[in-house]
Protein backbone atom coordinates (compact mmCIF):
# COMPACT_ATOMS: atom_id res chain seq x y z
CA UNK A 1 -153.78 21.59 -1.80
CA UNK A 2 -152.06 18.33 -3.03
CA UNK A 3 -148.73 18.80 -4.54
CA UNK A 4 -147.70 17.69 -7.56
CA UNK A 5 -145.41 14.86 -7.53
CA UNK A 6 -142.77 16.83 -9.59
CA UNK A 7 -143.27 19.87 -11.72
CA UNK A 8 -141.91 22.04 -14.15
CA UNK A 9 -141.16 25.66 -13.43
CA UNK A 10 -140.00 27.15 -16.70
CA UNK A 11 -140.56 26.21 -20.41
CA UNK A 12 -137.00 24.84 -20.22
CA UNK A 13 -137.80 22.27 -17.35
CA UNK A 14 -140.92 20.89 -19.23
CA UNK A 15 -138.68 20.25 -22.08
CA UNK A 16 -136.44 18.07 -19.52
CA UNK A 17 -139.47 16.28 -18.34
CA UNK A 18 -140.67 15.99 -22.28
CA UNK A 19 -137.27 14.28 -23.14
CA UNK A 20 -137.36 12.34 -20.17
CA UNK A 21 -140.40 10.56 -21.67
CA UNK A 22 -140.06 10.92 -24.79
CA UNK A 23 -142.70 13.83 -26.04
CA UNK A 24 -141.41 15.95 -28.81
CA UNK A 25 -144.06 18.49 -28.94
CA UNK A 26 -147.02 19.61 -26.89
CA UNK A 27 -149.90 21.96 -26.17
CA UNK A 28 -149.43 23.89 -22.92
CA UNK A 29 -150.94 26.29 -20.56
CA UNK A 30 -149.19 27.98 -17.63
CA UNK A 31 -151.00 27.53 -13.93
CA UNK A 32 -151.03 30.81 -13.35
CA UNK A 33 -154.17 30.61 -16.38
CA UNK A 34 -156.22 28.68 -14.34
CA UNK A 35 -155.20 29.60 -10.47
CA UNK A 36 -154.63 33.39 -11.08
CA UNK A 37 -156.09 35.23 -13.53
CA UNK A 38 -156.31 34.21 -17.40
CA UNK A 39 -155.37 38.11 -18.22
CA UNK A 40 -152.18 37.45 -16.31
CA UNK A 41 -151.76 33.91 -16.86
CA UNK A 42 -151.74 34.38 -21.13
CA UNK A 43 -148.77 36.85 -20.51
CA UNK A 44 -147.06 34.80 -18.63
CA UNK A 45 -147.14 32.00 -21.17
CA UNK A 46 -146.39 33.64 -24.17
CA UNK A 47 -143.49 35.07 -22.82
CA UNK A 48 -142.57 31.25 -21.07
CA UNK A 49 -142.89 29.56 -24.72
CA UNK A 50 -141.70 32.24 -27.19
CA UNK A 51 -138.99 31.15 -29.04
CA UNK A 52 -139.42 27.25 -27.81
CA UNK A 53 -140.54 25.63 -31.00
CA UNK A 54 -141.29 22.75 -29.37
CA UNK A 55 -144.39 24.11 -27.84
CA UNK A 56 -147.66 25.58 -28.82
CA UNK A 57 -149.72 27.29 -26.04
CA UNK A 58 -153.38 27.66 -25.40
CA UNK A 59 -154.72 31.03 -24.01
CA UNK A 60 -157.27 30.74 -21.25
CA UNK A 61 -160.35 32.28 -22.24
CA UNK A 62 -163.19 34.77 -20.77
CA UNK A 63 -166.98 36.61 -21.90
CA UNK A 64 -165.89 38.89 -24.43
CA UNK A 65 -168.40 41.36 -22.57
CA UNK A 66 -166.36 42.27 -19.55
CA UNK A 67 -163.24 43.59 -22.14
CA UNK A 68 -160.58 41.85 -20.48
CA UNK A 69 -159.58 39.94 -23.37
CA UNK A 70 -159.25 42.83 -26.02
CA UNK A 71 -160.64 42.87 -29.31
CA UNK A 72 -160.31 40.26 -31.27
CA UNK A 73 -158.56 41.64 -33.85
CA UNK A 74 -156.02 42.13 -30.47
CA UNK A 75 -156.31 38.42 -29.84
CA UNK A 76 -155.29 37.26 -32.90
CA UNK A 77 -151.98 39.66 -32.89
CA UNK A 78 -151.16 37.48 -29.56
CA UNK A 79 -151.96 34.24 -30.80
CA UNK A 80 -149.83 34.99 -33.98
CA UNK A 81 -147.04 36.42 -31.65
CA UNK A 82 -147.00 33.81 -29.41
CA UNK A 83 -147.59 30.53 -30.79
CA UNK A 84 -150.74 29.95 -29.81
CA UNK A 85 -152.92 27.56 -31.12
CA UNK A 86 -155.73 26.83 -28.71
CA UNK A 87 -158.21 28.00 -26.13
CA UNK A 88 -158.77 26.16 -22.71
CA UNK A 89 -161.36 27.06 -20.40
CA UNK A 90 -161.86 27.16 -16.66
CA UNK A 91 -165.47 28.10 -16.20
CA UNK A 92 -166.01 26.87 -11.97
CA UNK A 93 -162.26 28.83 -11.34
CA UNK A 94 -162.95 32.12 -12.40
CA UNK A 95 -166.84 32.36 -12.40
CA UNK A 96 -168.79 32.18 -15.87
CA UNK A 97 -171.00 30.13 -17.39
CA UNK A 98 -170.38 28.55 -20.58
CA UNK A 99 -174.21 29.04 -22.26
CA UNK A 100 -174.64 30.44 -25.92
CA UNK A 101 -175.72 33.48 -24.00
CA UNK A 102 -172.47 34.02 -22.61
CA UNK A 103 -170.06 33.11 -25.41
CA UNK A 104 -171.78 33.13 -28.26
CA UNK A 105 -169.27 36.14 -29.68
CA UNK A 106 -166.14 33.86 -29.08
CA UNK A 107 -167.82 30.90 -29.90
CA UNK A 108 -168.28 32.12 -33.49
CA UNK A 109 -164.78 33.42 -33.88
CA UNK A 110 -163.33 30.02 -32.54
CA UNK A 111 -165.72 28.01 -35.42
CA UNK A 112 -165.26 30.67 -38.08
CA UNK A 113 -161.02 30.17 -37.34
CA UNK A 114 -161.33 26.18 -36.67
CA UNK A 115 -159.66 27.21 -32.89
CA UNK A 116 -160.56 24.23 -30.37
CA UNK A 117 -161.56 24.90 -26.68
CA UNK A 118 -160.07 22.53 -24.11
CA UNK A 119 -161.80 21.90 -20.80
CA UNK A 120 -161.23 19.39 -18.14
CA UNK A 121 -163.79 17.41 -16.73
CA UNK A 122 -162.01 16.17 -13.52
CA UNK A 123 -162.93 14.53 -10.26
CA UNK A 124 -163.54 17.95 -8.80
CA UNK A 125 -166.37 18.87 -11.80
CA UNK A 126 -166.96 15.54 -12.95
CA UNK A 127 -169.60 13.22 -13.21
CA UNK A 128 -172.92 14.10 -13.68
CA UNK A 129 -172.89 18.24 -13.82
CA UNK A 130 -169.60 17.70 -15.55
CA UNK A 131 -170.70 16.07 -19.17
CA UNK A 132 -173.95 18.37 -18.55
CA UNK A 133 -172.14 20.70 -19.07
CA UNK A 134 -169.72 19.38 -22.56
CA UNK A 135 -173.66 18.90 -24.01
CA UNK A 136 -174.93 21.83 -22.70
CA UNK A 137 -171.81 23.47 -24.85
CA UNK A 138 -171.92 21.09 -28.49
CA UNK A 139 -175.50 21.24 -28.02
CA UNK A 140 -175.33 24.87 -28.56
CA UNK A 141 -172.40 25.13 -30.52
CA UNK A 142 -172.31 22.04 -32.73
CA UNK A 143 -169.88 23.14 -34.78
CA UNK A 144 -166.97 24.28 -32.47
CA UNK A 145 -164.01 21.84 -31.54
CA UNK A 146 -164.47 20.54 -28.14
CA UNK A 147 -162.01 18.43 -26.42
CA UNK A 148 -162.59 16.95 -23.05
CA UNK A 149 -159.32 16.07 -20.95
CA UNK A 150 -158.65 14.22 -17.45
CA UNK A 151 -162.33 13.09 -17.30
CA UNK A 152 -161.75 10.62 -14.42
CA UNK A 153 -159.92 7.23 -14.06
CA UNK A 154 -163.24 4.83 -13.41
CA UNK A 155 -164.19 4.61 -17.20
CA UNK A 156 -166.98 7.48 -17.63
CA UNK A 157 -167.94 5.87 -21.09
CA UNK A 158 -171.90 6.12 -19.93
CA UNK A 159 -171.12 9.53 -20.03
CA UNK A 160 -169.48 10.22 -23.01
CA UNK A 161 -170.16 7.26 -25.71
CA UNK A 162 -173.76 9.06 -26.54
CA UNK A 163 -172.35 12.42 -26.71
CA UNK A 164 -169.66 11.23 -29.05
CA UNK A 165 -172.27 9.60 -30.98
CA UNK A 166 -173.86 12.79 -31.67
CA UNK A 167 -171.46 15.41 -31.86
CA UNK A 168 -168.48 14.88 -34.61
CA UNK A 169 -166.85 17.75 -33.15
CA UNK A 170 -166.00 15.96 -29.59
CA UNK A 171 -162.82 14.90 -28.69
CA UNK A 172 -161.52 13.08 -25.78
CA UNK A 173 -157.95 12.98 -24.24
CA UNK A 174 -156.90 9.85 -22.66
CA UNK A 175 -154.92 11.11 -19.85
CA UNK A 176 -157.30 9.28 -16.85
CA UNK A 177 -159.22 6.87 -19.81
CA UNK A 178 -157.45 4.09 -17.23
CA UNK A 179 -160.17 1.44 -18.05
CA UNK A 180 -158.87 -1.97 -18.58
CA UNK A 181 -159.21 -1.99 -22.42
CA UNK A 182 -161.20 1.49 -22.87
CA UNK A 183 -159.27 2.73 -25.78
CA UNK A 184 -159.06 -0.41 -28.09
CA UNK A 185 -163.17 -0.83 -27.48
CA UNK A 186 -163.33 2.76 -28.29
CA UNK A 187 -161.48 2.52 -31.38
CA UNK A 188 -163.34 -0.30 -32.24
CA UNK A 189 -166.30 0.76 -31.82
CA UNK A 190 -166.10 4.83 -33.09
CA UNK A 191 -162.49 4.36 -34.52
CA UNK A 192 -158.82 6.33 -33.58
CA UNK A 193 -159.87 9.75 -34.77
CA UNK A 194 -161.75 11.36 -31.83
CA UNK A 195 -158.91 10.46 -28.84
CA UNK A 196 -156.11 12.40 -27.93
CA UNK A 197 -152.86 11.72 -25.91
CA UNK A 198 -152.48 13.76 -23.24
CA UNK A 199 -150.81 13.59 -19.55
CA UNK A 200 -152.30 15.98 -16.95
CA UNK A 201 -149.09 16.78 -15.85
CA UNK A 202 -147.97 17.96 -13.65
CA UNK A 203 -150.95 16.52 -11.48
CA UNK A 204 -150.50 12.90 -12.71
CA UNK A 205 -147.49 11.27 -13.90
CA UNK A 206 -147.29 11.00 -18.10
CA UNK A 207 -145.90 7.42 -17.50
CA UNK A 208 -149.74 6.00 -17.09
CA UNK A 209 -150.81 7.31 -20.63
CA UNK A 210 -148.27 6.30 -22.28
CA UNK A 211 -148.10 2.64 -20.69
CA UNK A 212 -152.11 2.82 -21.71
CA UNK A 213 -151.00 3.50 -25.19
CA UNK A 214 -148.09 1.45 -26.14
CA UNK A 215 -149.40 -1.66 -24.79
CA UNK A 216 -153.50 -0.87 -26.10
CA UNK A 217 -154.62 -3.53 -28.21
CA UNK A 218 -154.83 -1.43 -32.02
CA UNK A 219 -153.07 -1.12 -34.44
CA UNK A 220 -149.89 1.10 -35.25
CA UNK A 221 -151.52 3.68 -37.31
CA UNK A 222 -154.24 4.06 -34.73
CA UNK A 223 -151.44 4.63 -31.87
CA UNK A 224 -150.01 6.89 -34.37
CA UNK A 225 -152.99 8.94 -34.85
CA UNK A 226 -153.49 9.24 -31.29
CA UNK A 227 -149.79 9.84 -29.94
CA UNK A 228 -149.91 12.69 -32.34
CA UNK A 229 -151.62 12.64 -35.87
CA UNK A 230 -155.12 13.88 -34.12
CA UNK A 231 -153.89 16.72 -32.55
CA UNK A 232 -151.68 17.70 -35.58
CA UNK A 233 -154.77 17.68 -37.81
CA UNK A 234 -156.55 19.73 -35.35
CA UNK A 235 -154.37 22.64 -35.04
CA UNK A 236 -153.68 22.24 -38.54
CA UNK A 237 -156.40 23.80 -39.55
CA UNK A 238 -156.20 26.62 -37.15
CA UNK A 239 -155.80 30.21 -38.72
CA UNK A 240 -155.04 32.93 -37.44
């Protein structure tokens, strides 16, 4: 209902807008994932980022009980085809819940292959029911690879500091952490490792997190680690 500012239409335009701010690599997912349906929307990214080795996609996932995913063994032929390295989740846009009763199937194939799940916690599912939710999920599934993205602009650290003090597996993004000194108290506090840069483009402009960045007060390595060093490690030790 609100327009982006500016977005990119093809594979080839986000590398424009990439350049234009300088980001040499990133983890994607198409719209179409999240607004259409993730059956559709998975095609239409592999075949957006295939041959762009710039970019590593993340397929949008579903309950393994309803068969519109395949197999697994099915699965892992498209991840291997088409770069992809991650799964993101949309549970409130296309109706499931995201209980061990649920997911339990793909939750053990994402620990068992080290494959992280992405879900946003933004102002339209954030807040309260929002981090219920992200413990509801590690509480469950301790062992999978969580990261939370665009979880709100008016420092939700209440929220989050416990959770990260429990669950090693948790992971933030930093693309609306836009609390006056949020990320060098978080480093100081729980160190670089568990933050991630990201942007929420096309829905917010990449400029804020990397002002938020640069000019954080930490060191270089721990800018390093979370411009890109996290992330690397992360899908590092992905297999497929």
């Amino acid at each position: 209902m609100i327009k982006p500012i500016r977005y990119a239409e093809t594979a080839r335009d986000l590398l424009k807008e990439m350049d234009f701010y300088g980001i040499d690599e990133a983890l994607v997912f198409h719209s179409r994932q999240r607004d259409d349906s993730p059956v559709v929307g998975n095609k239409i990214l592999i075949n957006e980022i295939k041959g762009v080795g710039r970019l590593y996609g993340a397929f949008a996932i579903l309950p393994p009980q309803t068969g519109e995913m395949g197999s697994f063994e099915d699965l892992l032929d498209k991840m291997r085809l088409g770069n992809i390295r991650a799964f993101r989740a949309f549970p409130s846009e296309h109706g499931f819940l995201m209980t061990k009763t649920a997911l339990e199937p793909l939750y053990d194939f994402m620990v068992e292959r080290h494959i992280p799940l992405f879900i946003s916690i933004n102002e339209s599912c954030g807040g309260i029911s929002g981090w219920y939710l992200i413990e509801k999920i590690m509480s469950g599934v301790p062992s999978l690879t969580l990261i939370v993205t665009e979880h709100g602009s008016w420092g939700q650290d209440r929220f989050f500091r416990p959770l990260i003090e429990r669950y090693e597996n948790l992971y933030l993004d930093i693309s609306r952490y836009e609390l006056d000194g949020g990320i060098s108290d978080f480093c100081a506090k729980y160190g670089a490792e568990r933050l991630l840069f990201g942007t929420g483009y096309p829905w917010w402009n990449p400029g804020g997190p990397i002002l938020m960045l640069s000019q954080a007060d930490i060191t270089s390595k721990e800018r390093e680690m979370i411009a890109s060093g996290n992330l690397k490690r992360i899908l590092g030790r992905v297999r497929i």
